[in-house]
N, C-alpha and C. Protein backbone atom coordinates (compact mmCIF):
# COMPACT_ATOMS: atom_id res chain seq x y z
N UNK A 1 -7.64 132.03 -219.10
CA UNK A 1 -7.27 132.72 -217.89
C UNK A 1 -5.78 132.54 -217.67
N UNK A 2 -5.04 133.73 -217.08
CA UNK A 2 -3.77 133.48 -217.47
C UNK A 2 -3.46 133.99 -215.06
N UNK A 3 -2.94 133.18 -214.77
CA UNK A 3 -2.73 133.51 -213.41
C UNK A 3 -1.85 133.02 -212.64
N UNK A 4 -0.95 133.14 -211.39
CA UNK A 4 -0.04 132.91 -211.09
C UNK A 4 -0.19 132.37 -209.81
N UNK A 5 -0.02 131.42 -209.07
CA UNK A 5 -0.20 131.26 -207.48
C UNK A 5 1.70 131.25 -207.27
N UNK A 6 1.09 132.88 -206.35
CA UNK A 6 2.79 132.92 -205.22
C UNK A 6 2.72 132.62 -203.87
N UNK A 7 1.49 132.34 -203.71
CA UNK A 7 1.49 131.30 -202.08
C UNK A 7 0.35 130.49 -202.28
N UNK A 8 0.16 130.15 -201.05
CA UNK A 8 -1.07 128.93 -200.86
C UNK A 8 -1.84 130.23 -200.48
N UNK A 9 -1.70 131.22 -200.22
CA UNK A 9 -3.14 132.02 -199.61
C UNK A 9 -2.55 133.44 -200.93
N UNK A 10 -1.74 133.75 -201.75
CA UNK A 10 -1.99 134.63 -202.47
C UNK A 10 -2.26 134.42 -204.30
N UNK A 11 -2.96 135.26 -204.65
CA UNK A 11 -2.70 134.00 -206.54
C UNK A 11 -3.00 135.44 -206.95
N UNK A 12 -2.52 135.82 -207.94
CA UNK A 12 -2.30 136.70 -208.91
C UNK A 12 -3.17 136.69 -210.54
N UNK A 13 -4.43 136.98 -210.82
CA UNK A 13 -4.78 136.66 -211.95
C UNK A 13 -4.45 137.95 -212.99
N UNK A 14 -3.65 137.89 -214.27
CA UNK A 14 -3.53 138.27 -214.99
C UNK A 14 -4.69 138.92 -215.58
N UNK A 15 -5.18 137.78 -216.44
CA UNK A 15 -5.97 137.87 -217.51
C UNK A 15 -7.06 136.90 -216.99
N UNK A 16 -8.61 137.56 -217.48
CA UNK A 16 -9.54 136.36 -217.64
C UNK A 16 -10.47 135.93 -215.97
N UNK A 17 -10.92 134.96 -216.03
CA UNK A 17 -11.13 134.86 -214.60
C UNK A 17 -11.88 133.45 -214.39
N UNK A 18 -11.50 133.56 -212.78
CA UNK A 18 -11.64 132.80 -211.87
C UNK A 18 -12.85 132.41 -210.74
N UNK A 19 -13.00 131.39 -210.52
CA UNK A 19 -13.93 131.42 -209.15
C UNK A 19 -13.45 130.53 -208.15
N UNK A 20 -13.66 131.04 -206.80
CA UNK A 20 -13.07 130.79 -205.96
C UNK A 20 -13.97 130.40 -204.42
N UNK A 21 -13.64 129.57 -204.13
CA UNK A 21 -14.46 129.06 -202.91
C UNK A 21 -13.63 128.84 -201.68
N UNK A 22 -13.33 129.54 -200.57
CA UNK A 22 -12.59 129.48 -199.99
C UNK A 22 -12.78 129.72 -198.37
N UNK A 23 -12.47 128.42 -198.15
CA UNK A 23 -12.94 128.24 -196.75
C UNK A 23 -12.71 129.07 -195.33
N UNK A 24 -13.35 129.06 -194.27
CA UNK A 24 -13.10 129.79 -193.21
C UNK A 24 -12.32 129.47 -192.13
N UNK A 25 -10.62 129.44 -192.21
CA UNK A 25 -9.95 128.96 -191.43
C UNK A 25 -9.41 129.98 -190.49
N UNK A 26 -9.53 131.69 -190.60
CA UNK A 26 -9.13 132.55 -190.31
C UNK A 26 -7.49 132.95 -190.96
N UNK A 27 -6.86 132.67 -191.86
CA UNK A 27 -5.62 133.23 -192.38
C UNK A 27 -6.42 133.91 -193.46
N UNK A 28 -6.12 134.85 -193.35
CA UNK A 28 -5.96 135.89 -195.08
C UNK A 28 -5.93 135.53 -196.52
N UNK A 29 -6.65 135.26 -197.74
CA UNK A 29 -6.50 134.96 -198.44
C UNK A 29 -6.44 136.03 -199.81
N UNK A 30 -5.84 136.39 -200.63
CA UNK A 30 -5.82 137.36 -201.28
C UNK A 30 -5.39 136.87 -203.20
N UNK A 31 -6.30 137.94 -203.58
CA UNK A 31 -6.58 137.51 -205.18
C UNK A 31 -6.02 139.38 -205.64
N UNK A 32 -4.73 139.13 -206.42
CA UNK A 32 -4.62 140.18 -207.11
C UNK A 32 -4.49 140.20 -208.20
N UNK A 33 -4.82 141.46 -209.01
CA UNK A 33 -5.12 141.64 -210.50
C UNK A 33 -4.25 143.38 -210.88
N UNK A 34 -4.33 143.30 -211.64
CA UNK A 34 -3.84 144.65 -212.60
C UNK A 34 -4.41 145.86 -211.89
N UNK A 35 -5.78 145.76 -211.47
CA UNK A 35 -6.45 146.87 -211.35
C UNK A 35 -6.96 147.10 -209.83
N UNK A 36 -6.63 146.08 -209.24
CA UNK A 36 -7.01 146.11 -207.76
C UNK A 36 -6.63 144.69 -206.75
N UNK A 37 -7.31 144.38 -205.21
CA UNK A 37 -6.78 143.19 -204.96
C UNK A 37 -8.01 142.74 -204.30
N UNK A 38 -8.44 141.81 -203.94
CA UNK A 38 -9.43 141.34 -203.47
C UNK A 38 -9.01 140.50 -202.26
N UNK A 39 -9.67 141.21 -201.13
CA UNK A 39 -8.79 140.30 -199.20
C UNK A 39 -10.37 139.62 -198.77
N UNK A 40 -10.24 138.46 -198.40
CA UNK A 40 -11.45 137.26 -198.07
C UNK A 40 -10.95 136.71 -196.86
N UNK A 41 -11.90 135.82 -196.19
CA UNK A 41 -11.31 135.19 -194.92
C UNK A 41 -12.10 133.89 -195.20
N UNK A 42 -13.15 133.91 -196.14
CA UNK A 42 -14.13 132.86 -196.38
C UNK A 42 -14.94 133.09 -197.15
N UNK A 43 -15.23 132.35 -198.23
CA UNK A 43 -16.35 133.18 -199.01
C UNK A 43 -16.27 132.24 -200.13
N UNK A 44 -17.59 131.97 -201.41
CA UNK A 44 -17.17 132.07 -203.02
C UNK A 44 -17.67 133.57 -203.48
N UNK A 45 -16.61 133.49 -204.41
CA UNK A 45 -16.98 134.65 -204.90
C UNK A 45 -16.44 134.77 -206.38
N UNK A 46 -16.60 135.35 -207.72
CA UNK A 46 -15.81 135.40 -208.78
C UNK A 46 -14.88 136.70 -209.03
N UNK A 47 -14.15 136.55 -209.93
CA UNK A 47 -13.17 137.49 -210.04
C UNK A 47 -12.59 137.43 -211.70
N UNK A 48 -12.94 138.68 -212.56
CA UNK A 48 -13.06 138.86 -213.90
C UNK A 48 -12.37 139.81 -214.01
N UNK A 49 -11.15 139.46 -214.91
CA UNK A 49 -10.51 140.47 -215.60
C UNK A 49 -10.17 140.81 -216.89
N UNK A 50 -10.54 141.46 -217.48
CA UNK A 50 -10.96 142.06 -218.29
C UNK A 50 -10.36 143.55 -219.06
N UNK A 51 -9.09 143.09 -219.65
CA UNK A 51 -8.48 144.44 -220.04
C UNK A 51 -8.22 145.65 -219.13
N UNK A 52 -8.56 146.41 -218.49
CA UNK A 52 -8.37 147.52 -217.68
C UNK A 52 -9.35 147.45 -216.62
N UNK A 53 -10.21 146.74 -216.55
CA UNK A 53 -11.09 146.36 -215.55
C UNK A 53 -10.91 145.51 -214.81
N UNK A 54 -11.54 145.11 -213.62
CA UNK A 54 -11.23 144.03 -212.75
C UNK A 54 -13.07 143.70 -212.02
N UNK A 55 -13.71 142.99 -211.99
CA UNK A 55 -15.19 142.60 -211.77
C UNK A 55 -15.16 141.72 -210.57
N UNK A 56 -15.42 141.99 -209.51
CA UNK A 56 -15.22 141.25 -208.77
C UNK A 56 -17.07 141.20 -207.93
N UNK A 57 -18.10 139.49 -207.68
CA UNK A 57 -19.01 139.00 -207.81
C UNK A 57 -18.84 138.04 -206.44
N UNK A 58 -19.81 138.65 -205.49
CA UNK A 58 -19.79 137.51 -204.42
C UNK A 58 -20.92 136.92 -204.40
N UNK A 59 -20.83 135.84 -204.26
CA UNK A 59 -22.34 134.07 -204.19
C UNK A 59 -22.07 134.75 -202.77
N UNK A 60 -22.07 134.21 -202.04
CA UNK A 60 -21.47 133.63 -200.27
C UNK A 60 -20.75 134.91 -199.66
N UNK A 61 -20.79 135.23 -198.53
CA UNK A 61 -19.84 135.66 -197.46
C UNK A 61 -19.19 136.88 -197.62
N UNK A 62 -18.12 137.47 -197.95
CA UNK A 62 -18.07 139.18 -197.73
C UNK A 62 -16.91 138.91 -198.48
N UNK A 63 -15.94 140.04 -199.19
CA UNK A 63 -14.23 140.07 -199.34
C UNK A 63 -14.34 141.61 -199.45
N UNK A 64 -13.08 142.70 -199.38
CA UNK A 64 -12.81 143.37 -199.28
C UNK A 64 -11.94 143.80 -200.68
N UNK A 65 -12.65 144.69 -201.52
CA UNK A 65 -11.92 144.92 -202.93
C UNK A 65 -11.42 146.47 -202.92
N UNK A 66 -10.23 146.86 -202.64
CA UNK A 66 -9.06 147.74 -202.81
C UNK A 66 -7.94 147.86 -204.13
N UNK A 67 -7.55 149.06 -204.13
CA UNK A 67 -7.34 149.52 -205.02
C UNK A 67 -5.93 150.61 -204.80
N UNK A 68 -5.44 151.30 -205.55
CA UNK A 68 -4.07 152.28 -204.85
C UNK A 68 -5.05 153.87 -204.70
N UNK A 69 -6.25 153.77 -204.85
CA UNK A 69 -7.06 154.93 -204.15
C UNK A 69 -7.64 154.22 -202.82
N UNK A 70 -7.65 155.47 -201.78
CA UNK A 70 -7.91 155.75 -200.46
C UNK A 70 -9.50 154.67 -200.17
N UNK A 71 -9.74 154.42 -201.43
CA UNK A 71 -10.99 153.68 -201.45
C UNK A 71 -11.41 152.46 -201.52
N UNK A 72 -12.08 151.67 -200.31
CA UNK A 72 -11.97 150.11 -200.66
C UNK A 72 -13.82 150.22 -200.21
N UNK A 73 -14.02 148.70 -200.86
CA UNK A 73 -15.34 148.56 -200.58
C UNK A 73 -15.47 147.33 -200.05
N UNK A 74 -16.54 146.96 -199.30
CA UNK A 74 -16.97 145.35 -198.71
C UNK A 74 -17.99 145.16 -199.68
N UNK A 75 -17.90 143.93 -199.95
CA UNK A 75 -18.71 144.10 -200.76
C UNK A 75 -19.35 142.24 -200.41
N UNK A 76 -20.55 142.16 -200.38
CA UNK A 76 -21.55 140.69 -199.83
C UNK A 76 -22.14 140.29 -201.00
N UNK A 77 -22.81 138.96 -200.00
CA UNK A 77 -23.59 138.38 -201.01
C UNK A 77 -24.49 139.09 -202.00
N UNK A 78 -24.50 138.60 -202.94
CA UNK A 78 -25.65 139.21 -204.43
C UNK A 78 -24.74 140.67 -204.62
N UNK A 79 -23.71 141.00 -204.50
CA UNK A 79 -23.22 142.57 -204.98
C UNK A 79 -21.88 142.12 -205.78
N UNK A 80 -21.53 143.29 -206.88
CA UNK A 80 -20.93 143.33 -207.58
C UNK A 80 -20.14 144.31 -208.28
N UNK A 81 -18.69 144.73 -207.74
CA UNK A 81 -18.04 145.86 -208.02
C UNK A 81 -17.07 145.84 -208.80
N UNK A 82 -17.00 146.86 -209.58
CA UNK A 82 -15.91 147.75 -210.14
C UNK A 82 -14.39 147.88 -209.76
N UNK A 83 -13.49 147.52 -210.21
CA UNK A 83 -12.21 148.03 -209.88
C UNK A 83 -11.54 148.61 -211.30
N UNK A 84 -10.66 149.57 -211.25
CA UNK A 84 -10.36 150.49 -212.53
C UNK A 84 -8.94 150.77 -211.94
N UNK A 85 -8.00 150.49 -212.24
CA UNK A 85 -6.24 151.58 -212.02
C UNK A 85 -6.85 152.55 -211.76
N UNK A 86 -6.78 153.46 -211.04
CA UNK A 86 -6.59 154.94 -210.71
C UNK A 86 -7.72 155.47 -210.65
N UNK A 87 -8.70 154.84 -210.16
CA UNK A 87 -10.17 154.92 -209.97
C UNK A 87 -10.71 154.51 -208.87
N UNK A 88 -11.51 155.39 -207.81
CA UNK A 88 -12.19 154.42 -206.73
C UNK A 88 -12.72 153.40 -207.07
N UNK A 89 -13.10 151.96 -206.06
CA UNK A 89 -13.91 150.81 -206.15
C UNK A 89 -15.28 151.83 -206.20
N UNK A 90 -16.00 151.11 -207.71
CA UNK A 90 -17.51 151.41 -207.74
C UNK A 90 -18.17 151.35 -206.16
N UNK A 91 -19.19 151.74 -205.82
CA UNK A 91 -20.39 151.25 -205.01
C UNK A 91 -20.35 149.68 -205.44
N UNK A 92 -21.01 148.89 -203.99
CA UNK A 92 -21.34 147.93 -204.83
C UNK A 92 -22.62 148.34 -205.23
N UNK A 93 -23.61 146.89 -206.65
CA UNK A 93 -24.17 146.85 -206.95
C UNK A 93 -25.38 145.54 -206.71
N UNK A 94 -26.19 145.74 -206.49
CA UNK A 94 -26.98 144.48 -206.04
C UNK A 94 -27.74 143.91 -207.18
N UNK A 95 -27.09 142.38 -207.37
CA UNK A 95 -27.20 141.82 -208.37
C UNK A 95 -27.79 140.26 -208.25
N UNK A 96 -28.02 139.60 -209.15
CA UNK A 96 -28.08 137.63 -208.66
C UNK A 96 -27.17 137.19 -209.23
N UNK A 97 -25.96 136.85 -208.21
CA UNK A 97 -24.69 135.76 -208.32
C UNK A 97 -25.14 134.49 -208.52
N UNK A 98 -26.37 134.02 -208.16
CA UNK A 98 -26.19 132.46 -208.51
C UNK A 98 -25.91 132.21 -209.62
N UNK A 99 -26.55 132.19 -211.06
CA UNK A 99 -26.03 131.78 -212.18
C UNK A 99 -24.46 132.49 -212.51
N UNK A 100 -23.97 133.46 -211.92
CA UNK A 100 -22.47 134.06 -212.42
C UNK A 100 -21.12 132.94 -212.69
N UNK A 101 -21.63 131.58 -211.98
CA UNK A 101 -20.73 130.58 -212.26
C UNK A 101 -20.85 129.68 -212.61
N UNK A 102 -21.75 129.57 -213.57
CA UNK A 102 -22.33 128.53 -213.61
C UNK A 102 -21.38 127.17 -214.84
N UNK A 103 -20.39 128.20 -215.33
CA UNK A 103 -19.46 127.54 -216.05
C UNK A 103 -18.60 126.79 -214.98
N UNK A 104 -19.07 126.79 -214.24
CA UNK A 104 -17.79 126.16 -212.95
C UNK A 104 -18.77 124.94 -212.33
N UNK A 105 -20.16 125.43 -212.35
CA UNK A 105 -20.91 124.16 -211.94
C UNK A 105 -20.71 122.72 -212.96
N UNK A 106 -21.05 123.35 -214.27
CA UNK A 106 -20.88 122.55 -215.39
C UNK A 106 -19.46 121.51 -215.33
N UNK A 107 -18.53 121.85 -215.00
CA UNK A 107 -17.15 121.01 -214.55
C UNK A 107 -17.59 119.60 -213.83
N UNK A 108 -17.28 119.03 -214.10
CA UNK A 108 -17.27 117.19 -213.98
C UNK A 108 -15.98 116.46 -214.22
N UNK A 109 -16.04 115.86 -212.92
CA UNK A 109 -14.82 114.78 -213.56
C UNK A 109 -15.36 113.46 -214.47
N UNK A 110 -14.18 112.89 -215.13
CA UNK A 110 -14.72 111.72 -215.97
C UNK A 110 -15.25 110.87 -215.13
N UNK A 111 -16.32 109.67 -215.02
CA UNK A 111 -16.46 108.47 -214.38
C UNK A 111 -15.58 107.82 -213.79
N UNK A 112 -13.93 107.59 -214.67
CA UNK A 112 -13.58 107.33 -214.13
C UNK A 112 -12.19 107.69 -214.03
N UNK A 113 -12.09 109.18 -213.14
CA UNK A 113 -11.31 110.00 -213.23
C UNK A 113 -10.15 109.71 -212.22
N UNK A 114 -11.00 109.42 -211.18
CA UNK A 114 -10.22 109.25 -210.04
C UNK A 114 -9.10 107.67 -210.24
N UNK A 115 -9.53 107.17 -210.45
CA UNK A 115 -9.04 105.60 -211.18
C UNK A 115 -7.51 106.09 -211.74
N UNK A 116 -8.26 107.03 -212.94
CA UNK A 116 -7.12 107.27 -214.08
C UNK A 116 -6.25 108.37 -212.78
N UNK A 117 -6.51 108.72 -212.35
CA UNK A 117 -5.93 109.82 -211.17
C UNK A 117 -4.73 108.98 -210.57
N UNK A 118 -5.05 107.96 -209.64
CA UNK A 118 -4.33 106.90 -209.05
C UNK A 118 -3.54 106.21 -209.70
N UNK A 119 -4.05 105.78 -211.14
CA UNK A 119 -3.17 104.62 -211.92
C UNK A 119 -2.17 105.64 -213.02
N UNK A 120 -2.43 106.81 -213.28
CA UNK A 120 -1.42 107.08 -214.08
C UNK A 120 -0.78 108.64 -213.41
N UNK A 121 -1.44 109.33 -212.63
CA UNK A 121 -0.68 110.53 -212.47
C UNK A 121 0.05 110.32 -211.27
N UNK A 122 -0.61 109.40 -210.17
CA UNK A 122 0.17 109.67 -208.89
C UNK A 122 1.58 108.70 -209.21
N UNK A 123 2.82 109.03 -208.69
CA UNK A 123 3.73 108.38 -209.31
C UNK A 123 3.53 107.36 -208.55
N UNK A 124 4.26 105.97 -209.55
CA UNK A 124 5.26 104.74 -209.06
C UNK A 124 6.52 104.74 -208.44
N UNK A 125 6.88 105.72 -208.95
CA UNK A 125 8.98 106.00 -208.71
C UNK A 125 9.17 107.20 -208.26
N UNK A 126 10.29 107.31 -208.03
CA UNK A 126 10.95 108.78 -207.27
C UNK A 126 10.47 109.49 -208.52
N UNK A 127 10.40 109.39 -209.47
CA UNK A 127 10.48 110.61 -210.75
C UNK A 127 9.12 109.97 -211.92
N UNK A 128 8.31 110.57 -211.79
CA UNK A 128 7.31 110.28 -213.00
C UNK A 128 7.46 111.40 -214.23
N UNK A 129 7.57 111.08 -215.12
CA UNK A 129 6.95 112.51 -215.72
C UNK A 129 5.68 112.21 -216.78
N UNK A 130 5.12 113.60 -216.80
CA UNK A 130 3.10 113.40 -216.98
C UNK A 130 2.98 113.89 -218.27
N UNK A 131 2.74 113.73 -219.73
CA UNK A 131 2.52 114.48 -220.57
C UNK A 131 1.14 115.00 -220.14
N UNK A 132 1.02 116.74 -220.41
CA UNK A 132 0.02 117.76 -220.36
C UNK A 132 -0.24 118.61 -221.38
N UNK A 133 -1.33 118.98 -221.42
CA UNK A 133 -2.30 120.31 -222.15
C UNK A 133 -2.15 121.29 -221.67
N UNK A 134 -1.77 121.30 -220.56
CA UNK A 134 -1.47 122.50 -220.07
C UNK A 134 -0.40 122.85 -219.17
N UNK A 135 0.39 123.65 -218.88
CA UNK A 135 1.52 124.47 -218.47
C UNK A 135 1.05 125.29 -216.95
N UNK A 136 1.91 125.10 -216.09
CA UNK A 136 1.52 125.86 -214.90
C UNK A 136 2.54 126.44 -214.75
N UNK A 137 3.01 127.71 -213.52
CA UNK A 137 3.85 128.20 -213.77
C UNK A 137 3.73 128.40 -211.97
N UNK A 138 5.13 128.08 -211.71
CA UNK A 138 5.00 128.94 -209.97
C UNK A 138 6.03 129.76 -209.62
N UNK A 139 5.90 130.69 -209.15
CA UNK A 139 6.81 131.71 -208.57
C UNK A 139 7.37 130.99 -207.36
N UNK A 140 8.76 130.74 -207.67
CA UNK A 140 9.80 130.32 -206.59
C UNK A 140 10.87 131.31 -205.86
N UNK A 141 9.87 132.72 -206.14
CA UNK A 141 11.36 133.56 -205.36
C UNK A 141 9.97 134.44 -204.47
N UNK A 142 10.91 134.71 -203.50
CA UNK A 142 10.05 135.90 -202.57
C UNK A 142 11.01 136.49 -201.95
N UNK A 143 10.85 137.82 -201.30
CA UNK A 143 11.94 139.08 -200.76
C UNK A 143 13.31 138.51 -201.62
N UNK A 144 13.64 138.25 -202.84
CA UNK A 144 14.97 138.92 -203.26
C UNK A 144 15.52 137.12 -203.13
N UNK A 145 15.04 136.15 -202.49
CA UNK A 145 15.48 134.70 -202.74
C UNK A 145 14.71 133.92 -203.33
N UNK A 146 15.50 132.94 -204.16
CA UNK A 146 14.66 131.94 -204.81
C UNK A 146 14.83 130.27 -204.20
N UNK A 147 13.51 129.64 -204.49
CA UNK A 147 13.96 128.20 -204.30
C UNK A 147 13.60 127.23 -205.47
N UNK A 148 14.74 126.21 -205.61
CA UNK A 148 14.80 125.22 -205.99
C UNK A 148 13.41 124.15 -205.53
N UNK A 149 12.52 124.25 -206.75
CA UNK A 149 11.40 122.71 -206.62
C UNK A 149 12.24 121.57 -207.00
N UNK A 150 11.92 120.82 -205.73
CA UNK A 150 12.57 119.49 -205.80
C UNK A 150 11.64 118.49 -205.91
N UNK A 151 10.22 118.80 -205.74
CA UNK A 151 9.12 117.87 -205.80
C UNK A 151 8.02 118.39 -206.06
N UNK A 152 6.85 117.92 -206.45
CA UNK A 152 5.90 118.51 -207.01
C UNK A 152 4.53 117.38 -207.25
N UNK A 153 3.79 117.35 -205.76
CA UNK A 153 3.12 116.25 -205.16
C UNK A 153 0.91 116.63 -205.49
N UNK A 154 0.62 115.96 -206.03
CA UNK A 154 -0.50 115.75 -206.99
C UNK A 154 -1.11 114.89 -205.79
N UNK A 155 -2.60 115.81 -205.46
CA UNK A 155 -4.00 114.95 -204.57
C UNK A 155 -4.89 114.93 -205.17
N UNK A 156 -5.87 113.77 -205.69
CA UNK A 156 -7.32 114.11 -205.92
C UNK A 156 -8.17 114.35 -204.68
N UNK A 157 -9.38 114.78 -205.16
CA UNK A 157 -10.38 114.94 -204.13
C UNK A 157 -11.48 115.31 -204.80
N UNK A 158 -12.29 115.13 -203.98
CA UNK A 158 -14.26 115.69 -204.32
C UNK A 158 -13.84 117.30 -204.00
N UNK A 159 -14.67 118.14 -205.00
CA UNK A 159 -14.86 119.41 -204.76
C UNK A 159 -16.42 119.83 -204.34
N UNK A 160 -16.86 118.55 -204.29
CA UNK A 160 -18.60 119.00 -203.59
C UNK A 160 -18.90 117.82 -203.04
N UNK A 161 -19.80 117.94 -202.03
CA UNK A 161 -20.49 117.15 -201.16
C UNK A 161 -21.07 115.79 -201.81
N UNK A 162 -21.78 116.02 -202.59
CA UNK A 162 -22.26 114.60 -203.60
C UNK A 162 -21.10 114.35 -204.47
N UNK A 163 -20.23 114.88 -204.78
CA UNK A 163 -18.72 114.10 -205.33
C UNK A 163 -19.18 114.21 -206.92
N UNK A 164 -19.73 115.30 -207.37
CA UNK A 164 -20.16 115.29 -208.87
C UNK A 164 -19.01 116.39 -209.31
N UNK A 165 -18.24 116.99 -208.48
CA UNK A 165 -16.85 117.76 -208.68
C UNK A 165 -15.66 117.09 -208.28
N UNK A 166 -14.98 117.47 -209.19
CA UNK A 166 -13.22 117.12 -208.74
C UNK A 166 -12.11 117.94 -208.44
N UNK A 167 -11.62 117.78 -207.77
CA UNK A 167 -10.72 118.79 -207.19
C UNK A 167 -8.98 118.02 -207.02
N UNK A 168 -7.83 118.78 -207.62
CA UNK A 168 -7.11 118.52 -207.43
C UNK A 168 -6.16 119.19 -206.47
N UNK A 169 -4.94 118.99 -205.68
CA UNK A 169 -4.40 119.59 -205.19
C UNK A 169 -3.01 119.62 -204.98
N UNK A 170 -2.48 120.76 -205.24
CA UNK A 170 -0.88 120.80 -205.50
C UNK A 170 -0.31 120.95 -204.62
N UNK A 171 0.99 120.10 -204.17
CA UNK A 171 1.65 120.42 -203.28
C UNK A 171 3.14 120.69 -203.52
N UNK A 172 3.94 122.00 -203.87
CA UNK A 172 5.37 122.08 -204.36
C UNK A 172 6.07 122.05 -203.37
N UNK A 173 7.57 121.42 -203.35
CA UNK A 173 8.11 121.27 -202.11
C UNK A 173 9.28 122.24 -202.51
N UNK A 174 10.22 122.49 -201.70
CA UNK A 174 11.73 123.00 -202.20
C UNK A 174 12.63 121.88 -201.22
């Protein structure tokens, strides 16, 4: 999955996809893709992209999937729509979301993750640096200015109630 977060409430997925669980605080949260955008206020729901397509799958709660035609759809629990460039949003379709994520249930942290969380990622010093597997990327410019990251602040946490998920959380400063 190849994707971009340009705010705390907007993220941009390229390629590939995502699932998303996102709580009900009342601000706007928005998932855009190639082929359309997806607007939530609360909800899980998945979001698959797929070459010229865009698949968007709600478990939970409602989001709103639009497109640059006159045409948007709501689309709820158990339904599942279509987005295409230059194509209305399908109808939805009534489907069973529970297993649609189930690659996301499967996610576990190590035993003893949180440990290794505390003792080696959160820093000691003004300046740690972390060898990684993986590469993140953040958009530091918006309307025509950019900012300078001067910090770049790492939380663990439980991502479920019985604590059999892990959840991390980024905080970039300028």
């Amino acid at each position: 999955t190849r994707l971009r977060v340009e705010s705390d409430r907007r993220i941009k997925i390229e390629q590939g996809e995502a699932w998303f669980n996102v709580g009900r605080d009342g601000r706007v949260f928005r998932v855009a893709t190639p082929n359309g955008n997806v607007t939530v206020l609360g909800t899980t729901f998945l979001v698959k992209v797929i070459e010229e397509r865009t698949i968007v799958t709600v478990q939970s709660g409602a989001v709103k999937v639009e497109n640059e035609t006159p045409i948007f759809r709501v689309v709820k629990a158990n339904q599942q729509v279509l987005s295409m460039a230059g194509q209305p949003v399908s109808a939805p379709e009534t489907i069973t979301a529970l297993g649609m994520a189930e690659w996301a249930d499967r996610i576990h942290p190590e035993e003893n993750a949180e440990t290794l969380f505390a003792n080696e990622v959160m820093p000691h010093s003004k300046a740690t640096e972390l060898t990684a597997k993986e590469l993140y990327w953040v958009n530091t410019s918006q309307g025509g200015r950019s900012w300078t990251v001067s910090a770049v602040r790492l939380g663990w946490g439980s991502s479920t109630a019985d604590n059999s998920g892990c959840a991390y959380t980024v905080y970039i400063y300028d």
